[in-house]
PDB file of N, CA and C in Angstrom:
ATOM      1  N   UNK A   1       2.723   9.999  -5.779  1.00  0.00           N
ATOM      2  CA  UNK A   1       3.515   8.892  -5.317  1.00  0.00           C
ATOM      3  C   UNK A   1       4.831   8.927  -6.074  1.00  0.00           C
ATOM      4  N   UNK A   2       5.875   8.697  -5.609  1.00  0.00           N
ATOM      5  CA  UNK A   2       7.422   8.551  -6.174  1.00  0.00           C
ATOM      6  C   UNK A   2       7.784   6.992  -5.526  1.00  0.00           C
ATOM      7  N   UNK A   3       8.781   7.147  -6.511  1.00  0.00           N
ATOM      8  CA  UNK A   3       9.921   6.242  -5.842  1.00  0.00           C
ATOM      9  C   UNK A   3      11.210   6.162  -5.662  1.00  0.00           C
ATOM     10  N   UNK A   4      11.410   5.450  -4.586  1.00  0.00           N
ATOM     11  CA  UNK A   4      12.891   5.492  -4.226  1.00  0.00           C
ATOM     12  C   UNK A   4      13.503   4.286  -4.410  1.00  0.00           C
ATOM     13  N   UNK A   5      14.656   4.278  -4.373  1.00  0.00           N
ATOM     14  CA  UNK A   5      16.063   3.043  -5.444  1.00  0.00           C
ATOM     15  C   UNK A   5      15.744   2.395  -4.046  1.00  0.00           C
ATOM     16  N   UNK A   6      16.052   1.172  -5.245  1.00  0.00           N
ATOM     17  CA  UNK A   6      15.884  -0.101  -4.065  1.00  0.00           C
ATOM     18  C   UNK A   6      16.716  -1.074  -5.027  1.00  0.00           C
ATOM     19  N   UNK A   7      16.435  -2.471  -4.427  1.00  0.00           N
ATOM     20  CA  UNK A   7      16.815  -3.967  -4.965  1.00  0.00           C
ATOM     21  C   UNK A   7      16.063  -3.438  -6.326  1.00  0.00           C
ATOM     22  N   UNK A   8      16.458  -4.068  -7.121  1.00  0.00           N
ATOM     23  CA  UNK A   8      15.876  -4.490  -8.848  1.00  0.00           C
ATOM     24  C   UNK A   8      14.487  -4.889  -8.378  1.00  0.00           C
ATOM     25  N   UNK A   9      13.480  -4.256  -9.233  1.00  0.00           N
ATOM     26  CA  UNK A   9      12.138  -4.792  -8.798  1.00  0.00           C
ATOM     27  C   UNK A   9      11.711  -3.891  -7.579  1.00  0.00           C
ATOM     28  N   UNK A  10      11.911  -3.850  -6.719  1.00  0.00           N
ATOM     29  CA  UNK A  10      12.449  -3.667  -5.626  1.00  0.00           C
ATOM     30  C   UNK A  10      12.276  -2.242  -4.750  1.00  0.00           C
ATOM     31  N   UNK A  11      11.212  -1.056  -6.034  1.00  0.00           N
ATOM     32  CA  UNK A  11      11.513   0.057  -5.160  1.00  0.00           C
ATOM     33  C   UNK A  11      10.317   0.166  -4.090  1.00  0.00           C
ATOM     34  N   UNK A  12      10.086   1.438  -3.403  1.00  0.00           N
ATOM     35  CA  UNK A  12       9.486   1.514  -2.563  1.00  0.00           C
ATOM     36  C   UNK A  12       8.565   2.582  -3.700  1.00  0.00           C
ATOM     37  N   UNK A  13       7.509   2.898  -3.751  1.00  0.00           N
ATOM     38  CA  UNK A  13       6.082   4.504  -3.799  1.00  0.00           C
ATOM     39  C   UNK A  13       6.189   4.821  -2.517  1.00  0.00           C
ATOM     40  N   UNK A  14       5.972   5.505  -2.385  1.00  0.00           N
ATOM     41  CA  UNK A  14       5.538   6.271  -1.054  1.00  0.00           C
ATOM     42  C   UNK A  14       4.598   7.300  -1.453  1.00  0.00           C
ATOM     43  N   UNK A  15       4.040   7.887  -0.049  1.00  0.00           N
ATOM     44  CA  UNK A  15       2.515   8.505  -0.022  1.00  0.00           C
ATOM     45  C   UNK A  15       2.966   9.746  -0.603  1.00  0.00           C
ATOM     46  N   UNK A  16       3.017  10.767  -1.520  1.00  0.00           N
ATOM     47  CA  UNK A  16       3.223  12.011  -1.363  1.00  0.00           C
ATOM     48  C   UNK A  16       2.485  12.979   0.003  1.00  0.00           C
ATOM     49  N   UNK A  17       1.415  13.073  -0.631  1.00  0.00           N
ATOM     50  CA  UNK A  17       0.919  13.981   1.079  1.00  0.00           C
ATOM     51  C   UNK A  17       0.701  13.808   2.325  1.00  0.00           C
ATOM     52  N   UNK A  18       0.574  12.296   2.412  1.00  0.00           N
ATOM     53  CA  UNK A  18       0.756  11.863   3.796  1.00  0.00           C
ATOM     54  C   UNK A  18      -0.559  11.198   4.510  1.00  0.00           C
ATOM     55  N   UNK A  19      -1.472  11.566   2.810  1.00  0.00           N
ATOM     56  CA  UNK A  19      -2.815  11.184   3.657  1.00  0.00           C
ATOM     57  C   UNK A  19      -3.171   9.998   2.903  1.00  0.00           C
ATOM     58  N   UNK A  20      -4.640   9.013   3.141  1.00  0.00           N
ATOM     59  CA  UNK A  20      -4.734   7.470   2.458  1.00  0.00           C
ATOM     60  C   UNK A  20      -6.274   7.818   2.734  1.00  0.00           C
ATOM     61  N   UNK A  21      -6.933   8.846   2.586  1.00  0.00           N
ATOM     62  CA  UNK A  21      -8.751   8.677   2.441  1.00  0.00           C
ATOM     63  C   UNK A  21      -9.556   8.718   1.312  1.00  0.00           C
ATOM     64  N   UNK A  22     -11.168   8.449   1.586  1.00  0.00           N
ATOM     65  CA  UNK A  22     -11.771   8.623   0.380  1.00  0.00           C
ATOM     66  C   UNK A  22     -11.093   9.629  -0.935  1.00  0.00           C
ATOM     67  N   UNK A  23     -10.693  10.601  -0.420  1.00  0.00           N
ATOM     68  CA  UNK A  23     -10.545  11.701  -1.243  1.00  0.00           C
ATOM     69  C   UNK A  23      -8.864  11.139  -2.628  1.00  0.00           C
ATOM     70  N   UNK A  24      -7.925  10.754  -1.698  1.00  0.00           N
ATOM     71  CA  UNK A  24      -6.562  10.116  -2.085  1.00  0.00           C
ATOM     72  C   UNK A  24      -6.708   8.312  -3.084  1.00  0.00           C
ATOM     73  N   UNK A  25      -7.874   7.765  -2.240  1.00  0.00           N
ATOM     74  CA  UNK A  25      -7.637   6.247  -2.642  1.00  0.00           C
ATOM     75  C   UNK A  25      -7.813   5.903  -3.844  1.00  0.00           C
ATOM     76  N   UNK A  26      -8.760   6.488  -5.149  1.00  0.00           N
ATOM     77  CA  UNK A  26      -8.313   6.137  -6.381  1.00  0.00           C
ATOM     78  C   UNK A  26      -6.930   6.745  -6.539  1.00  0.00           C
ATOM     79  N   UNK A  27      -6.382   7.667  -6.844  1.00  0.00           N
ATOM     80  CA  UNK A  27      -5.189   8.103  -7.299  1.00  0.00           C
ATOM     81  C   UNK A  27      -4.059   7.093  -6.614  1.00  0.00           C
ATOM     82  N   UNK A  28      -3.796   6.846  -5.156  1.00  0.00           N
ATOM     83  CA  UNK A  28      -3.331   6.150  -4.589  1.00  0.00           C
ATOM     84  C   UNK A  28      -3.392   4.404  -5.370  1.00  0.00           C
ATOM     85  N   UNK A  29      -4.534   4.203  -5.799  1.00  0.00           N
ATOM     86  CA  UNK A  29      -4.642   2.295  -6.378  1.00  0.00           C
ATOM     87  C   UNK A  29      -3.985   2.900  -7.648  1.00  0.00           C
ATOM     88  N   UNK A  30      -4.682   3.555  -8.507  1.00  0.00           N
ATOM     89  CA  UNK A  30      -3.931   3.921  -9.826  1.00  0.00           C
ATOM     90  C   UNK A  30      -2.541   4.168  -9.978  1.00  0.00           C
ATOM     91  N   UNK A  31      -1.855   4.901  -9.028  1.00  0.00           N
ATOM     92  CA  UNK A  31      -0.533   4.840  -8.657  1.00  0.00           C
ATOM     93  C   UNK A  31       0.332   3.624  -8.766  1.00  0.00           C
ATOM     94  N   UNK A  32      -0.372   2.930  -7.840  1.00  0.00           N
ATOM     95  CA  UNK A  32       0.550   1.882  -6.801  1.00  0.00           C
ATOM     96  C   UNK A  32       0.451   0.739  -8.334  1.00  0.00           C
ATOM     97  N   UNK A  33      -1.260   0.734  -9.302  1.00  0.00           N
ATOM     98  CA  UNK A  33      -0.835  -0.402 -10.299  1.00  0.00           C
ATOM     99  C   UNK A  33       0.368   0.242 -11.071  1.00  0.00           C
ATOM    100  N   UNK A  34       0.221   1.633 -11.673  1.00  0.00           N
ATOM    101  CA  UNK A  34       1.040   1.743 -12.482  1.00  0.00           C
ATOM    102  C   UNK A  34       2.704   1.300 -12.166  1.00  0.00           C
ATOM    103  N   UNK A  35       2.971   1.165 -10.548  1.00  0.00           N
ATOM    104  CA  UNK A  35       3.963   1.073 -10.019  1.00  0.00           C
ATOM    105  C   UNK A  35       4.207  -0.388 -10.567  1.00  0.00           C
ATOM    106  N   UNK A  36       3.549  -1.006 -10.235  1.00  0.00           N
ATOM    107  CA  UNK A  36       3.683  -2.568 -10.156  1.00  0.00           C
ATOM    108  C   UNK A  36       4.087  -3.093 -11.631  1.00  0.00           C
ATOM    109  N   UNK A  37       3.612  -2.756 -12.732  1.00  0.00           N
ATOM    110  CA  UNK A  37       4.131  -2.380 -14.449  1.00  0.00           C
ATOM    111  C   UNK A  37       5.552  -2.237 -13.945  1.00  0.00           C
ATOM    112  N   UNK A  38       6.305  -1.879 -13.227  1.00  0.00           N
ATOM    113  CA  UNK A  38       7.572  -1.293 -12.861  1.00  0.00           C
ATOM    114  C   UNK A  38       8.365  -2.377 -11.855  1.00  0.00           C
ATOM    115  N   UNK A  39       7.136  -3.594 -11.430  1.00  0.00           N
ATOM    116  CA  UNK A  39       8.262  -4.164 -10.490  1.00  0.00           C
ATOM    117  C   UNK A  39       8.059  -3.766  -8.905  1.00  0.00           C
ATOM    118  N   UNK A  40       7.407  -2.482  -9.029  1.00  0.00           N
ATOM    119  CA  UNK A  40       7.661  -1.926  -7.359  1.00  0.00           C
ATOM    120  C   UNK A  40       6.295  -2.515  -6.557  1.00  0.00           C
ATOM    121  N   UNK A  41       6.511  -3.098  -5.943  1.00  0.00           N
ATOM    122  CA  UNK A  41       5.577  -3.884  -5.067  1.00  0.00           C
ATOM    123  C   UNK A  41       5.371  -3.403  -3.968  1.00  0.00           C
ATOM    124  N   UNK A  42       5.932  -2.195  -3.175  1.00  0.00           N
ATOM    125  CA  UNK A  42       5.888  -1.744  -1.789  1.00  0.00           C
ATOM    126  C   UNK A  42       5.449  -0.641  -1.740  1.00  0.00           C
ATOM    127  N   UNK A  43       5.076   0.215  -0.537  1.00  0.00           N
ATOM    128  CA  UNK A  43       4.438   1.530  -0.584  1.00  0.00           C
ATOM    129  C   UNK A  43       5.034   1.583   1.239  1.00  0.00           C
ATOM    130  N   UNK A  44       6.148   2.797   1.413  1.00  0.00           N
ATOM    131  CA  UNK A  44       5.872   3.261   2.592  1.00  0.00           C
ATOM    132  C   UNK A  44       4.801   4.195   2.977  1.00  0.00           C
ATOM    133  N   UNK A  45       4.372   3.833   4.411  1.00  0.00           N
ATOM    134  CA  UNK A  45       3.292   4.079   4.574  1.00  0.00           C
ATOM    135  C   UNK A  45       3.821   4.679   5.988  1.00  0.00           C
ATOM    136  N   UNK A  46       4.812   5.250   6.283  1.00  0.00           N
ATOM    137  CA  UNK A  46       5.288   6.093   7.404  1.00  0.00           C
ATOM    138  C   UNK A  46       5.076   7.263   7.181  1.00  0.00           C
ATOM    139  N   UNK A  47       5.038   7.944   6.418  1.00  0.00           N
ATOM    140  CA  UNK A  47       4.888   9.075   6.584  1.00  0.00           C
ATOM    141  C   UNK A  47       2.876   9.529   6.406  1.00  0.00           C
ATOM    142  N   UNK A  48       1.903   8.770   6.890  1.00  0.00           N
ATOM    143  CA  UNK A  48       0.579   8.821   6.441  1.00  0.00           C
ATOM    144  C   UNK A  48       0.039   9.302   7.986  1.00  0.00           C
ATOM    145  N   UNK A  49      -0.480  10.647   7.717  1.00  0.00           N
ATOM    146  CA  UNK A  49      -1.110  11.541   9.491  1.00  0.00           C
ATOM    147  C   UNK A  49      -2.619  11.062   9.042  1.00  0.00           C
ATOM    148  N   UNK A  50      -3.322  10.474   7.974  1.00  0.00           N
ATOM    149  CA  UNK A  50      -4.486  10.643   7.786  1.00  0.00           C
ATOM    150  C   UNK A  50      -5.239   9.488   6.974  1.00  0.00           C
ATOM    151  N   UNK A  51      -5.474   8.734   7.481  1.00  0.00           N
ATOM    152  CA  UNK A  51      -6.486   7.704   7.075  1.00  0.00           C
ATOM    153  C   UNK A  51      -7.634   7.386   7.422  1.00  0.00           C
ATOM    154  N   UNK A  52      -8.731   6.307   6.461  1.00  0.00           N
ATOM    155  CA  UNK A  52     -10.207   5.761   6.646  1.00  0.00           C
ATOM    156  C   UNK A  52     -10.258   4.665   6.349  1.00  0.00           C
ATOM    157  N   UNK A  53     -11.264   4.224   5.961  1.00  0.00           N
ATOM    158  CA  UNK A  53     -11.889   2.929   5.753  1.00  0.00           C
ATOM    159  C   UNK A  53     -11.425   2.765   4.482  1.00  0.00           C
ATOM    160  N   UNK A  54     -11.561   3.759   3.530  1.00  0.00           N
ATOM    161  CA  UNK A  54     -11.337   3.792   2.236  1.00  0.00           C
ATOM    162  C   UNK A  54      -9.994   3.466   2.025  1.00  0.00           C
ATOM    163  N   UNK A  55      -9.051   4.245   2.874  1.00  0.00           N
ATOM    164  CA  UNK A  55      -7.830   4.021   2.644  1.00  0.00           C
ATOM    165  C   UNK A  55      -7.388   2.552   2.943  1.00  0.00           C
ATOM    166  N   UNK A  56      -7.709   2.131   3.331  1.00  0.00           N
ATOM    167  CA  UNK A  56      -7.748   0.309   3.888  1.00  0.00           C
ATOM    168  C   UNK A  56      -7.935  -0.295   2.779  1.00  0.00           C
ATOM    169  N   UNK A  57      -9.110   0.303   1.933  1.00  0.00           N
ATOM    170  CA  UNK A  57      -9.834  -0.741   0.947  1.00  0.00           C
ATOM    171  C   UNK A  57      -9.016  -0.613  -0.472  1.00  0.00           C
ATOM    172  N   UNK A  58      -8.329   0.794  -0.435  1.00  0.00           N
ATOM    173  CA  UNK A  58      -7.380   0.668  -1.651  1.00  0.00           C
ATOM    174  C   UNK A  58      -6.356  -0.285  -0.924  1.00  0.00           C
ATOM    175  N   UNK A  59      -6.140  -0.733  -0.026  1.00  0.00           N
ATOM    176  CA  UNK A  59      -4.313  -0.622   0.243  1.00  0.00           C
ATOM    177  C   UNK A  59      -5.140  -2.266   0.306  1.00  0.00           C
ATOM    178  N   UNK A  60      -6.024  -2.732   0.452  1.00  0.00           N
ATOM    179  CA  UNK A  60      -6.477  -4.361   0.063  1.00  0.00           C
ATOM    180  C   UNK A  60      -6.320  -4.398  -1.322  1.00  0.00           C
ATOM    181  N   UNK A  61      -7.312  -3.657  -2.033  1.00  0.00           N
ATOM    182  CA  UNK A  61      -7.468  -3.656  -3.572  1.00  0.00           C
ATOM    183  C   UNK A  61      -5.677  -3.773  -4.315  1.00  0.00           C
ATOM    184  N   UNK A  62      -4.386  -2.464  -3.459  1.00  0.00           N
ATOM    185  CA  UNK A  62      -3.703  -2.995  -4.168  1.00  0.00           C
ATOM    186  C   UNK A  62      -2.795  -4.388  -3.634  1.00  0.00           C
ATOM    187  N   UNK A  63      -2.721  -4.825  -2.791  1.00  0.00           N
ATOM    188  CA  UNK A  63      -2.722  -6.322  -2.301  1.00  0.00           C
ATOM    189  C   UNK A  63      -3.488  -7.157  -3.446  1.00  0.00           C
ATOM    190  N   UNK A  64      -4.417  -7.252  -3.705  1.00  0.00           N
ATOM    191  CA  UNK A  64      -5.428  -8.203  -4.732  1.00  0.00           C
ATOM    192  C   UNK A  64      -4.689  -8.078  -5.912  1.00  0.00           C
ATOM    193  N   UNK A  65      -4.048  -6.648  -6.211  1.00  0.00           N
ATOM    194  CA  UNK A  65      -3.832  -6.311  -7.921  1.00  0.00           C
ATOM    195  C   UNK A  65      -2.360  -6.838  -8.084  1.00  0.00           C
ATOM    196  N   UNK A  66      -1.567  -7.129  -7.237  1.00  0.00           N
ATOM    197  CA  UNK A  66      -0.135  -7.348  -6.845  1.00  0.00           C
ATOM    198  C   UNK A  66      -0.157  -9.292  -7.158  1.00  0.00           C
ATOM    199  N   UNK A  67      -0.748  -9.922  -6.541  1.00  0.00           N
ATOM    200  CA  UNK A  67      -1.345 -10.859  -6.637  1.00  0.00           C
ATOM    201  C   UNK A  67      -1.714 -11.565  -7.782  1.00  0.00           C
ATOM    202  N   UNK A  68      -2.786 -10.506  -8.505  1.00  0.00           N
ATOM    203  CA  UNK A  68      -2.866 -10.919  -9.828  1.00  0.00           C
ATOM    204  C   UNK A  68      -2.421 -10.801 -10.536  1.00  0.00           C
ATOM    205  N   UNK A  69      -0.776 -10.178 -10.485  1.00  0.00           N
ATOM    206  CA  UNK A  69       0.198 -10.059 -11.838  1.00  0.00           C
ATOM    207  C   UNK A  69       0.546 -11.544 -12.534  1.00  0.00           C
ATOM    208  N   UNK A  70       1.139 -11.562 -13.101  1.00  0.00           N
ATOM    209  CA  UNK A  70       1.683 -13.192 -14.054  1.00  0.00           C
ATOM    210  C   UNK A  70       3.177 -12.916 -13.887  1.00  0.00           C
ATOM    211  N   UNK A  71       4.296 -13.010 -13.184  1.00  0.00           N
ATOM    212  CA  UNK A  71       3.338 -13.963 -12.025  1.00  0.00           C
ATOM    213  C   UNK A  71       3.038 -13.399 -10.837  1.00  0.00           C
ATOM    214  N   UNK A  72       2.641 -13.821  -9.640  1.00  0.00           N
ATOM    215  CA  UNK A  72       2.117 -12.981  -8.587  1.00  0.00           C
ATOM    216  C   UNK A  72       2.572 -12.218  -7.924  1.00  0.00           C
ATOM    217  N   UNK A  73       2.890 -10.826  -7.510  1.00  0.00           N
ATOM    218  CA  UNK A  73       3.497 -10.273  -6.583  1.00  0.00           C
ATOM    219  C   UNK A  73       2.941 -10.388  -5.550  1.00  0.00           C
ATOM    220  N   UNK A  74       3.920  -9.916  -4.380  1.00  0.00           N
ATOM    221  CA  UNK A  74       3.104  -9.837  -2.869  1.00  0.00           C
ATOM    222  C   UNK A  74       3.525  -8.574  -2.452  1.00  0.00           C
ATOM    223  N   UNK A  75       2.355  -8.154  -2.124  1.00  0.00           N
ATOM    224  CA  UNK A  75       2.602  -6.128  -2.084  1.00  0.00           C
ATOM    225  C   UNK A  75       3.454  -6.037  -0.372  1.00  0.00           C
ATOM    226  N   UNK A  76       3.718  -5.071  -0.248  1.00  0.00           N
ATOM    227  CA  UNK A  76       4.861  -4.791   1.003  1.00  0.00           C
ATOM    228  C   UNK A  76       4.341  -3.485   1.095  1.00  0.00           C
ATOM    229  N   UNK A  77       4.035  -3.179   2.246  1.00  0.00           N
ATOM    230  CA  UNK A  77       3.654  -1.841   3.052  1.00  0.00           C
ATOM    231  C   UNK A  77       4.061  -2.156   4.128  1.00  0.00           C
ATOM    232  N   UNK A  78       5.222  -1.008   4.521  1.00  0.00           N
ATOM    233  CA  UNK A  78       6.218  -1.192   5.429  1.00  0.00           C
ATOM    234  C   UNK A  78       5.629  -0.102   5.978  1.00  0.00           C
ATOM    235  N   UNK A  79       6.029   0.346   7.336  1.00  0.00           N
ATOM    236  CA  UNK A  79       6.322   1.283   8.572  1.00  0.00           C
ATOM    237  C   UNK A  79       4.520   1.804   8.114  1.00  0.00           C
ATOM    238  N   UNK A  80       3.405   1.001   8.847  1.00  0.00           N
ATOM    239  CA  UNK A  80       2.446   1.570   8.697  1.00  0.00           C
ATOM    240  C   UNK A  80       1.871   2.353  10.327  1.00  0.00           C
ATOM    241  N   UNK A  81       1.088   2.994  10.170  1.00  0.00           N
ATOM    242  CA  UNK A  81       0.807   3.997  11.916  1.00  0.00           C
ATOM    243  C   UNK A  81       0.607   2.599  12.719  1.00  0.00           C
ATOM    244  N   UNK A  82       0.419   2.623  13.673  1.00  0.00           N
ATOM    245  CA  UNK A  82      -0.285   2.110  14.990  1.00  0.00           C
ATOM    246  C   UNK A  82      -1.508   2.232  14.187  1.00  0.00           C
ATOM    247  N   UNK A  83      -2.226   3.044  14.052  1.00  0.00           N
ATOM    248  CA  UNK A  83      -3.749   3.631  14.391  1.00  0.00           C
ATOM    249  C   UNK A  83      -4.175   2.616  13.103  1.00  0.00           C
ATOM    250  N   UNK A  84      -3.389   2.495  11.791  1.00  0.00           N
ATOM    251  CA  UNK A  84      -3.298   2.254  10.187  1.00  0.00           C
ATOM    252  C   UNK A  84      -3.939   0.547  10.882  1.00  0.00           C
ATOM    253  N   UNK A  85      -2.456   0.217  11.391  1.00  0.00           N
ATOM    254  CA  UNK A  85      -2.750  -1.086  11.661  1.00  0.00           C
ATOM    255  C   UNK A  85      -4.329  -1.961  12.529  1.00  0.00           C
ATOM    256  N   UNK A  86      -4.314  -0.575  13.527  1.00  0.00           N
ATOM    257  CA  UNK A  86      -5.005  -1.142  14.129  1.00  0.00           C
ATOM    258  C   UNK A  86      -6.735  -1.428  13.390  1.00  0.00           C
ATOM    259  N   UNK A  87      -6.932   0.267  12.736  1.00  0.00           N
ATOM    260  CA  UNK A  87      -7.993   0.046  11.638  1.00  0.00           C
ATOM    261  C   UNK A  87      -8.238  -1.533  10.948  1.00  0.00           C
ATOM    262  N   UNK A  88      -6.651  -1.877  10.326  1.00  0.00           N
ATOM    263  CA  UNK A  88      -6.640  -3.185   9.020  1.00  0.00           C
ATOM    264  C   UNK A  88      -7.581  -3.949  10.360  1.00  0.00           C
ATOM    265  N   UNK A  89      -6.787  -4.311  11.196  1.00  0.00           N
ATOM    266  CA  UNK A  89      -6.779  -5.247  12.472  1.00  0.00           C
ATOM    267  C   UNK A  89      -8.342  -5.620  12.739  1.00  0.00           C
ATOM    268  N   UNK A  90      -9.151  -4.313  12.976  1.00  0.00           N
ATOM    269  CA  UNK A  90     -10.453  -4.147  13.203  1.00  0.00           C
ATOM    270  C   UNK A  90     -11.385  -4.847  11.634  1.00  0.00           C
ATOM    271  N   UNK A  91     -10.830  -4.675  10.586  1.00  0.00           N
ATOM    272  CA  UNK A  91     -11.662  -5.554   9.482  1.00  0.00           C
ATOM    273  C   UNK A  91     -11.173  -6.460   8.987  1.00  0.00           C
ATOM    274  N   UNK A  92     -10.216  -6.989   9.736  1.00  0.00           N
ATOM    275  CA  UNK A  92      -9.987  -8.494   9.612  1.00  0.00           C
ATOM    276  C   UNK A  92      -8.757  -8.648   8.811  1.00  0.00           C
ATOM    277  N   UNK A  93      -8.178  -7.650   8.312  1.00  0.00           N
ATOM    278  CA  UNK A  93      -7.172  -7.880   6.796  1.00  0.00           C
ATOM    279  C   UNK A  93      -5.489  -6.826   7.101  1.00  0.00           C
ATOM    280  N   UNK A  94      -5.684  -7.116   8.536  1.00  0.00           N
ATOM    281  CA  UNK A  94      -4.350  -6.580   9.194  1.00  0.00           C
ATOM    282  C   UNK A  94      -3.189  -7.694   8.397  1.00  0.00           C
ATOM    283  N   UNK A  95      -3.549  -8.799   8.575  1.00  0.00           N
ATOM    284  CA  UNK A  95      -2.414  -9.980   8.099  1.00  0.00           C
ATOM    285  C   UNK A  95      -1.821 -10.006   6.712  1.00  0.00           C
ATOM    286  N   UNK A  96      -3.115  -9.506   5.756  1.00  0.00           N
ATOM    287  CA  UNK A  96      -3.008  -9.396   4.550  1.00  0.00           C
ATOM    288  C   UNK A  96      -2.300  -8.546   4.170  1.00  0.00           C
ATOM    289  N   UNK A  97      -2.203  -7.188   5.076  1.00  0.00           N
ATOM    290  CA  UNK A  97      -1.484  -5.967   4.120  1.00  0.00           C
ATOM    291  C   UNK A  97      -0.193  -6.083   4.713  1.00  0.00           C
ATOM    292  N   UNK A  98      -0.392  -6.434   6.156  1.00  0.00           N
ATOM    293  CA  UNK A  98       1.105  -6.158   6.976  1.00  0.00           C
ATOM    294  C   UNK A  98       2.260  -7.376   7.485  1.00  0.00           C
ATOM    295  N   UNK A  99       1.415  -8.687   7.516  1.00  0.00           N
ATOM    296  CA  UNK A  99       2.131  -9.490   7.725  1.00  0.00           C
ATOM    297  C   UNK A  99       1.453 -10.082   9.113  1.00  0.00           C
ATOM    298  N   UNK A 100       2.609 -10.884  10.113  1.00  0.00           N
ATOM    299  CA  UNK A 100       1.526 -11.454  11.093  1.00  0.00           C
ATOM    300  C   UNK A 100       2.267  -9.742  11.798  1.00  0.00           C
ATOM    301  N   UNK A 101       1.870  -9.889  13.250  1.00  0.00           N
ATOM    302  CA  UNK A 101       1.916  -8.471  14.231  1.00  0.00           C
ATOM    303  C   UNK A 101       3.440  -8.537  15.111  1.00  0.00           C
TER     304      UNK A 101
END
């Protein structure tokens, strides 16, 4: 995961390989907290050909961990697939990661 310049606070992580499954989703949560130590609250999620269930459950988990900073962030995952969304959509927590539709 990297990041790119943004607003103060403000940057974006993004996916390095493009994928969000069992295999990616610890490294991916571990990432995204260490990000958040930093301010960066967002993760593009456009460039991702490959997701699961798992990948959902980190991208909740880091929603929850964003949340529980002092004081709270609210995580931002921008430009997510169709397919990404529709997955969240199907377990109920489309609203949570992405906003309303």
């Amino acid at each position: 995961m990297t990041s790119t310049a943004g607003e103060a606070g403000q940057g974006r992580p993004t996916l390095a390989p493009g994928r969000l499954t069992f295999a990616e989703a610890e490294g991916f949560l571990a990432a995204y907290r260490a990000g958040l130590a930093r301010g960066e609250t967002g993760a593009d999620l456009g460039g991702l050909t490959a997701f699961d269930s798992a990948g959902v459950g980190a991208l909740v988990a880091a929603a929850r961990s964003a949340a529980a900073c002092s004081p709270p962030l609210a995580a931002r995952f921008v430009d997510p697939p169709a397919q990404l969304r529709s997955l969240a959509d199907l377990y109920g927590v489309a609203g949570l990661l992405f906003g309303p539709a």
